[in-house]
Protein backbone atom coordinates (compact mmCIF):
# COMPACT_ATOMS: atom_id res chain seq x y z
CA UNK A 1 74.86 324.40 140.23
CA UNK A 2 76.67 327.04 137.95
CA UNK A 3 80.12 327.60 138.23
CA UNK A 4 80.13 331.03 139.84
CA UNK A 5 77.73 329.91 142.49
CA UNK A 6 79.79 326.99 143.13
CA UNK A 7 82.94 329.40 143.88
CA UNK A 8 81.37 331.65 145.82
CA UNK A 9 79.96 328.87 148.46
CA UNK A 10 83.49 327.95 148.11
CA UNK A 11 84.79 331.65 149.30
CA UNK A 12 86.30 332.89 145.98
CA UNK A 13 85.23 335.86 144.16
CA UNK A 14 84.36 334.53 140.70
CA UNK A 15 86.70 335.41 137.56
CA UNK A 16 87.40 333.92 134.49
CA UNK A 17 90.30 331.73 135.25
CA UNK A 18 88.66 330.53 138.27
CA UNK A 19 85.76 329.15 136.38
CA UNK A 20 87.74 327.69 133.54
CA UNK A 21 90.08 325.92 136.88
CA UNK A 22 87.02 324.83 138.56
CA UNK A 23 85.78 323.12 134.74
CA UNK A 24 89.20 321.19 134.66
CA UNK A 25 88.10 320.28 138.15
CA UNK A 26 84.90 319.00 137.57
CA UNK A 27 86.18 317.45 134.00
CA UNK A 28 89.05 315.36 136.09
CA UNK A 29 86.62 314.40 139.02
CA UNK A 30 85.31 311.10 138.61
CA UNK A 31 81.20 311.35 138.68
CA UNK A 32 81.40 314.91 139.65
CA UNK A 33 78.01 315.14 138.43
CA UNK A 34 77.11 312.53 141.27
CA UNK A 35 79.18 314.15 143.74
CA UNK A 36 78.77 317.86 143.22
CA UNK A 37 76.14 318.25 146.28
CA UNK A 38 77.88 316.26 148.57
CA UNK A 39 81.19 318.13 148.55
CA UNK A 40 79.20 321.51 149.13
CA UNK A 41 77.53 319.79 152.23
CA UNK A 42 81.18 318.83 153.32
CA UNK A 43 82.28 321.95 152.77
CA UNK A 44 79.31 323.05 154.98
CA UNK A 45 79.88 321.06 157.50
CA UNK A 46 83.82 321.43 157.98
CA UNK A 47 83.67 324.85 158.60
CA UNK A 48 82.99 324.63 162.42
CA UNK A 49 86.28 322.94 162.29
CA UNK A 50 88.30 325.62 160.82
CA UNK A 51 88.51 323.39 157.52
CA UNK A 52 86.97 323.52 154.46
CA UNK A 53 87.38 322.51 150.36
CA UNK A 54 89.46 324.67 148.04
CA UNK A 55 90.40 324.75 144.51
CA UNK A 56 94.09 322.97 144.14
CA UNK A 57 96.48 324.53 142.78
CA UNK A 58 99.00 322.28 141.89
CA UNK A 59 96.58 319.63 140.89
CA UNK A 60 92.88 319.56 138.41
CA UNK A 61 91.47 318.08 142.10
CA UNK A 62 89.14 319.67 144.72
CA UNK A 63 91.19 319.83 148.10
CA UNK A 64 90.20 319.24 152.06
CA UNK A 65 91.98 321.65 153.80
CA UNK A 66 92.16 320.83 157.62
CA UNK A 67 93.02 323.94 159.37
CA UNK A 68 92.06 323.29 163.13
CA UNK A 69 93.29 325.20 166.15
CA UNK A 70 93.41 321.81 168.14
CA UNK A 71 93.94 318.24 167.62
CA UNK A 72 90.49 317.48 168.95
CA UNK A 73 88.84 319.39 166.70
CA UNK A 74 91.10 318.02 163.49
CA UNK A 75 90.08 314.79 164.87
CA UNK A 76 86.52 315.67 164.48
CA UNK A 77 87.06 317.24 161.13
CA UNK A 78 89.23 313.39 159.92
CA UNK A 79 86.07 311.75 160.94
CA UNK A 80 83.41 313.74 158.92
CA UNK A 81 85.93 313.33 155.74
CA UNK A 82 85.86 309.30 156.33
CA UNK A 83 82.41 309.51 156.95
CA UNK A 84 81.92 311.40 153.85
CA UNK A 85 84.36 308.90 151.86
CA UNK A 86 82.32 306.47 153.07
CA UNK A 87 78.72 307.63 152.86
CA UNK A 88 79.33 308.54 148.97
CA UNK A 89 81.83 306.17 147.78
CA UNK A 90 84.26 309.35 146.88
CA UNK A 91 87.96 308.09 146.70
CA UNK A 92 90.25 310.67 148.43
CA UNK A 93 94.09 311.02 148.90
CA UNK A 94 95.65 312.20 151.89
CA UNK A 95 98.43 313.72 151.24
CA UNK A 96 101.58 312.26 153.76
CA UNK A 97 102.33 314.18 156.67
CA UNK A 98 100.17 317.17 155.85
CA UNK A 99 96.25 317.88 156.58
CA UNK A 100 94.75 317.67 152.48
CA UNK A 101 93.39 315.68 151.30
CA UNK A 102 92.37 315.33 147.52
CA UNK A 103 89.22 314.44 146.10
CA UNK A 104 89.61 312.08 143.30
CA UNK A 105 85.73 311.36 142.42
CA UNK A 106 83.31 308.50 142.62
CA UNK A 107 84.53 305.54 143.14
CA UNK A 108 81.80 302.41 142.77
């Protein structure tokens, strides 16, 4: 997938520093290449929960965002990011006490 098509699935408007953040991204991200669909079908998928994946900007990482209005609906949005984890070997980090989580890339 090229870069600007990536971002704007992602919700950004394409520009030259965004593509040369989102190639640190992909050049820090274990396996991106392996991982690249699956964290657009995440993305995909989180939306109905008021969460989604953003560019970090404190860290060369893709970031989980979850931004739901209720607890049941975070709850549901925790268990498709284990699920996801799981499904695809991708090592995350949840950040303490706050609803991000990084991802970190294929893990084997």
């Amino acid at each position: 997938m090229y870069r600007d098509a990536m971002l704007t699935q992602l919700g950004y408007s394409p520009n030259e520093a965004l593509i040369k953040q989102l190639k640190k991204i992909e050049e820090n991200t274990i396996g991106y290449d392996k991982i690249q669909k699956h964290i657009m079908d995440l993305h995909d998928h989180l939306r109905v929960d008021n969460s989604y994946i953003a560019l970090s900007n404190s860290n060369d990482y893709f970031k989980i965002k979850v931004e739901s209005k209720t607890p049941e609906i975070a709850q549901e949005a925790h268990e498709k990011i284990t699920r996801f984890s799981d499904k695809f070997k991708i090592k995350l980090n949840k950040l303490d006490n706050k609803e991000t989580y990084y991802i970190l890339g294929f893990h084997h």
